[in-house]
Protein backbone atom coordinates (compact mmCIF):
# COMPACT_ATOMS: atom_id res chain seq x y z
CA UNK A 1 12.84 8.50 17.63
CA UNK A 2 9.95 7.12 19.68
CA UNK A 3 8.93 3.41 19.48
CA UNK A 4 6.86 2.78 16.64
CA UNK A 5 3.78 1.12 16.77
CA UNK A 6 2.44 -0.50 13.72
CA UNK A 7 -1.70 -1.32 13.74
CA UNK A 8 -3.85 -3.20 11.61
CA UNK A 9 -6.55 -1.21 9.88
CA UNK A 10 -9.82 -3.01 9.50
CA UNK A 11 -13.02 -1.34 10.83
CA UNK A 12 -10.88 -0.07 14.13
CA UNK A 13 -8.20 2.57 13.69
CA UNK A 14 -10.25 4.63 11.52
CA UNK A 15 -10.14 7.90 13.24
CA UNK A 16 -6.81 6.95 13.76
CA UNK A 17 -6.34 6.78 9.48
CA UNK A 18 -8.44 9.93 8.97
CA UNK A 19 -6.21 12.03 11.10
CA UNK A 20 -3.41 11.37 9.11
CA UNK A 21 -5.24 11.75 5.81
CA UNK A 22 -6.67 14.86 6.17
CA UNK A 23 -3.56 16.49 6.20
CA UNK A 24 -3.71 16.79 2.57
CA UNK A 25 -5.83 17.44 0.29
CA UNK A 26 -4.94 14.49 -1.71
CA UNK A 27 -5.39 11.63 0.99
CA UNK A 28 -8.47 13.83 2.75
CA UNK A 29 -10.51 12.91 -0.13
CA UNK A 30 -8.70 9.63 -1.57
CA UNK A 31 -8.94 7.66 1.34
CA UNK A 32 -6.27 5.33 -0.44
CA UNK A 33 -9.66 3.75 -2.45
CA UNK A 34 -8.31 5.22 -5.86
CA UNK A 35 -7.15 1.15 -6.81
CA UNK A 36 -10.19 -0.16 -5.10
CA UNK A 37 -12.78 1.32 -6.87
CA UNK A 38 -13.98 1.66 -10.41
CA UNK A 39 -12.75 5.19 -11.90
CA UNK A 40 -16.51 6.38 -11.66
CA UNK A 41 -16.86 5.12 -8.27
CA UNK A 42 -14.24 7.08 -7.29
CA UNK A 43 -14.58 9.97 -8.60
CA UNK A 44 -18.27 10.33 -7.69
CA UNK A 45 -16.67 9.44 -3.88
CA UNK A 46 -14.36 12.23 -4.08
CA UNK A 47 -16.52 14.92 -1.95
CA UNK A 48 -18.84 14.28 0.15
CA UNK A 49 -16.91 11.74 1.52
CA UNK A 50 -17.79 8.76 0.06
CA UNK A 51 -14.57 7.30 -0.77
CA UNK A 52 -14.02 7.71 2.90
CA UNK A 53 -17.86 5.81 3.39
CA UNK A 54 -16.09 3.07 0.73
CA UNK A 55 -12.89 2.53 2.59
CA UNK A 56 -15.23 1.68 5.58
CA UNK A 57 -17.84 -0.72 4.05
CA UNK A 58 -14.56 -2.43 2.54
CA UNK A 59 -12.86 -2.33 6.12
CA UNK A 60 -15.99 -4.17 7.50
CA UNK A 61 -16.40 -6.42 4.80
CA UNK A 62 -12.75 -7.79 4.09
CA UNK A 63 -11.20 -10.73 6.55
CA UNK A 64 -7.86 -8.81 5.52
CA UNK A 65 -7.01 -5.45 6.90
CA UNK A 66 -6.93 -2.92 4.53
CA UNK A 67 -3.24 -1.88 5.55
CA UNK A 68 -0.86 -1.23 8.35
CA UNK A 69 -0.53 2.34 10.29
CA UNK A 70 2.24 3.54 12.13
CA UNK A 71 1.82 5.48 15.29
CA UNK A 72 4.81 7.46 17.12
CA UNK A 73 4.15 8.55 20.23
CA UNK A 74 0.05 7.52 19.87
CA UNK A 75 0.53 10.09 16.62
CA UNK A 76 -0.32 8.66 13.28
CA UNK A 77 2.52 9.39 11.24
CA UNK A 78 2.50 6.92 8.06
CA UNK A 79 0.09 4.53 6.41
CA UNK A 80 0.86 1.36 4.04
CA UNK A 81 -2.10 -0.14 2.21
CA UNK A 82 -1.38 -3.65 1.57
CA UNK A 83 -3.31 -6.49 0.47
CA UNK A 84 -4.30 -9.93 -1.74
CA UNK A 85 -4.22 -8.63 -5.61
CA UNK A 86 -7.73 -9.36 -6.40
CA UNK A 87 -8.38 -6.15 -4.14
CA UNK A 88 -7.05 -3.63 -6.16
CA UNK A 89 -9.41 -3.88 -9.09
CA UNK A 90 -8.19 -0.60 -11.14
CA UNK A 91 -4.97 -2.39 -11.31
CA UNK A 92 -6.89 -5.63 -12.65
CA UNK A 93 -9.41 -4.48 -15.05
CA UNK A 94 -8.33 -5.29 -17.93
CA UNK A 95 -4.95 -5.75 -16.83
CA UNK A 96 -3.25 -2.76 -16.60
CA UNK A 97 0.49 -2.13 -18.32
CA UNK A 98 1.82 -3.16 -14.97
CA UNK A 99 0.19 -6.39 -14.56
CA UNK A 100 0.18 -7.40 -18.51
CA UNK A 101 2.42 -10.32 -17.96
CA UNK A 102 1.41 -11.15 -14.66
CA UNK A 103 -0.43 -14.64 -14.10
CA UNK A 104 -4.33 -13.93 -13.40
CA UNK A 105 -4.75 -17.23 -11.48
CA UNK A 106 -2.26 -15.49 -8.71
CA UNK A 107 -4.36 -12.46 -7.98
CA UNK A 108 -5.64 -14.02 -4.64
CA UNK A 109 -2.39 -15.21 -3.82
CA UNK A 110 -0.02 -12.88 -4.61
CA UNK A 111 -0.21 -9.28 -2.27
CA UNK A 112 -0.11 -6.18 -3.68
CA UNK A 113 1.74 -2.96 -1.17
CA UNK A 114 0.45 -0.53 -2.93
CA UNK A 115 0.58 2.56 -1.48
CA UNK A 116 2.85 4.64 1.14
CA UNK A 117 1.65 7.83 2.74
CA UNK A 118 3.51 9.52 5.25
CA UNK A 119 2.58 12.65 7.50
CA UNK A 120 4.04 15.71 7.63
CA UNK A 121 6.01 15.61 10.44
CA UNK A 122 9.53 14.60 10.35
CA UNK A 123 9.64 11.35 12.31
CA UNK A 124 7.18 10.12 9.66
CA UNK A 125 10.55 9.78 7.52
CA UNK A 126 11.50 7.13 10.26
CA UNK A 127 8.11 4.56 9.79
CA UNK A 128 9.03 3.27 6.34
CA UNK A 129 11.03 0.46 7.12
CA UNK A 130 8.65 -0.67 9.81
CA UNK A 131 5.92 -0.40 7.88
CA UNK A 132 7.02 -2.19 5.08
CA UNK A 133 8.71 -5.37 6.88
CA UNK A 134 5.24 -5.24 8.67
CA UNK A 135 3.60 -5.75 6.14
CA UNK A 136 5.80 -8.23 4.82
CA UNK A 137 5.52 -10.09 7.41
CA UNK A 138 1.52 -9.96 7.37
CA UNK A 139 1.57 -11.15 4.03
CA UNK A 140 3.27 -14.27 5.17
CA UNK A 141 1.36 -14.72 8.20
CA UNK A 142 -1.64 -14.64 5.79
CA UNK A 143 -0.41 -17.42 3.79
CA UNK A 144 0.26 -14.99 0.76
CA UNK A 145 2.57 -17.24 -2.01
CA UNK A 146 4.67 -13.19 -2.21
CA UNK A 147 4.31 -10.00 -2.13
CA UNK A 148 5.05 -7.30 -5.39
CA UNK A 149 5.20 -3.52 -5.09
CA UNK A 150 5.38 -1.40 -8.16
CA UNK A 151 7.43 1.55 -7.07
CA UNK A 152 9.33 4.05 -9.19
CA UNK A 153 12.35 2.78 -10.67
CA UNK A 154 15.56 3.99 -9.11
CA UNK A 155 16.58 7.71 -10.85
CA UNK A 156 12.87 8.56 -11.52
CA UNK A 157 11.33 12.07 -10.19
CA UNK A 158 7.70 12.14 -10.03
CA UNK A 159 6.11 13.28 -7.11
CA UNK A 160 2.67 12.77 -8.29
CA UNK A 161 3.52 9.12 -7.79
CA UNK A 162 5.57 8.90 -4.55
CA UNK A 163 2.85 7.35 -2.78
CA UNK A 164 3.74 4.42 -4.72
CA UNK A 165 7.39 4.28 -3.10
CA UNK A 166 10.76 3.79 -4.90
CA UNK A 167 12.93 1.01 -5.85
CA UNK A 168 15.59 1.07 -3.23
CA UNK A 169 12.91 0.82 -0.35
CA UNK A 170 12.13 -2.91 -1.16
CA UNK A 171 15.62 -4.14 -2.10
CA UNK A 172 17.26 -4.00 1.04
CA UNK A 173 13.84 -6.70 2.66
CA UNK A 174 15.27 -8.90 -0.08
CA UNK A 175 12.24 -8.00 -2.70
CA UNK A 176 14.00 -8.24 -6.11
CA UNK A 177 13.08 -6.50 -9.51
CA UNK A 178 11.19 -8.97 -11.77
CA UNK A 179 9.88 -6.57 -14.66
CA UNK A 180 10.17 -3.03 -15.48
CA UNK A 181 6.28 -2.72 -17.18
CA UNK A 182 6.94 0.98 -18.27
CA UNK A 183 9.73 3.18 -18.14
CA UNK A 184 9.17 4.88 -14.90
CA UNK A 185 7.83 1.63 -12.96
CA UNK A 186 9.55 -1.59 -12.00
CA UNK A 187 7.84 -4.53 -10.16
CA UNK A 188 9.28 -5.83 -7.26
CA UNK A 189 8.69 -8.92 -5.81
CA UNK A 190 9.28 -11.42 -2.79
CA UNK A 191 8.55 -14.64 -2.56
CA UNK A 192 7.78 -15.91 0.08
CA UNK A 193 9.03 -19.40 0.40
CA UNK A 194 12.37 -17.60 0.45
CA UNK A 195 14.16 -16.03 3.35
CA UNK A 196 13.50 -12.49 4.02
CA UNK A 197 16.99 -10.34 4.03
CA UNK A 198 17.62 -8.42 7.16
CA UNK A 199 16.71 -5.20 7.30
């Protein structure tokens, strides 16, 4: 496969991100703001594009990217939204199941990598791994204490929630199960004053 090349996605790289989310339905109308937003707000953004219009104003607005893209071959082929907790405010309010036991005074802290999308072409199988260590690795360059995902746990079929990834991508860049908040989810986390493992 082609070199790929992993952007940040702040206010630049947005035609870039819309290419590879309108290829479905989902993403063309999402625009990866369903954590980021207030149900309402989100819903009201679905058409018309005005989750697209909120993605923006939060690109512009945010000192942190909004997430990494990966481009093969100056294609965008895969998309990781990634960020400081405090971001993703459906996961917050009120504390969701996943984040019950999880400390509030870590929200800025602590990142969140909380969603995966990936085109439809096959290389886009290829930009995981990148994608992920990348953002890793921006977490730690932004002076993030770790980083959690909240993937499926390892066994479980729902593809309604693959955009959240699965277990086994996180364990081999030494993130580590720490909860398992429902029966489908786990939490994995990293901390960062540790060692990342090869991956």
């Amino acid at each position: 496969m082609a070199d790929v090349q992993i952007v940040q996605v702040g206010p630049d790289h947005l035609d870039d991100l819309s290419r590879l989310f309108s290829a479905t339905r989902t993403t063309r109308h999402c625009w990866c703001t369903a954590f980021c937003s207030r149900s309402q707000q989100f819903l009201l953004g679905w058409y018309g594009g005005g989750n697209r219009r909120r993605f923006a104003a939060l690109a512009a607005g945010d000192s942190d990217p909004m997430g990494l893209l990966a481009l093969v071959g100056g294609r965008p082929e895969g998309w990781c939204a990634c960020g400081p907790r405090s971001r993703y405010v459906t996961a917050l309010a009120g504390r969701s199941r996943l984040l019950a036991d999880s400390r509030r005074e870590e929200d800025d802290d602590v990142w969140l990598i909380a969603c995966l999308v990936l085109g439809p072409s096959p290389v886009a199988v290829g930009v995981v791994r990148p994608l992920l260590r990348s953002a890793t690795a921006l977490a730690r360059d932004r002076g993030a204490a770790a980083v959690e995902a909240w993937p499926l746990a390892t066994g479980v079929r729902r593809p309604a929630l693959a955009h959240v990834g699965r277990e086994r991508l996180f364990a081999p860049l030494g993130y580590r199960r720490v909860a398992v908040p429902t029966p489908e989810r786990v939490i994995m986390r990293l901390e960062l004053s540790r060692r990342t493992a090869p991956a």
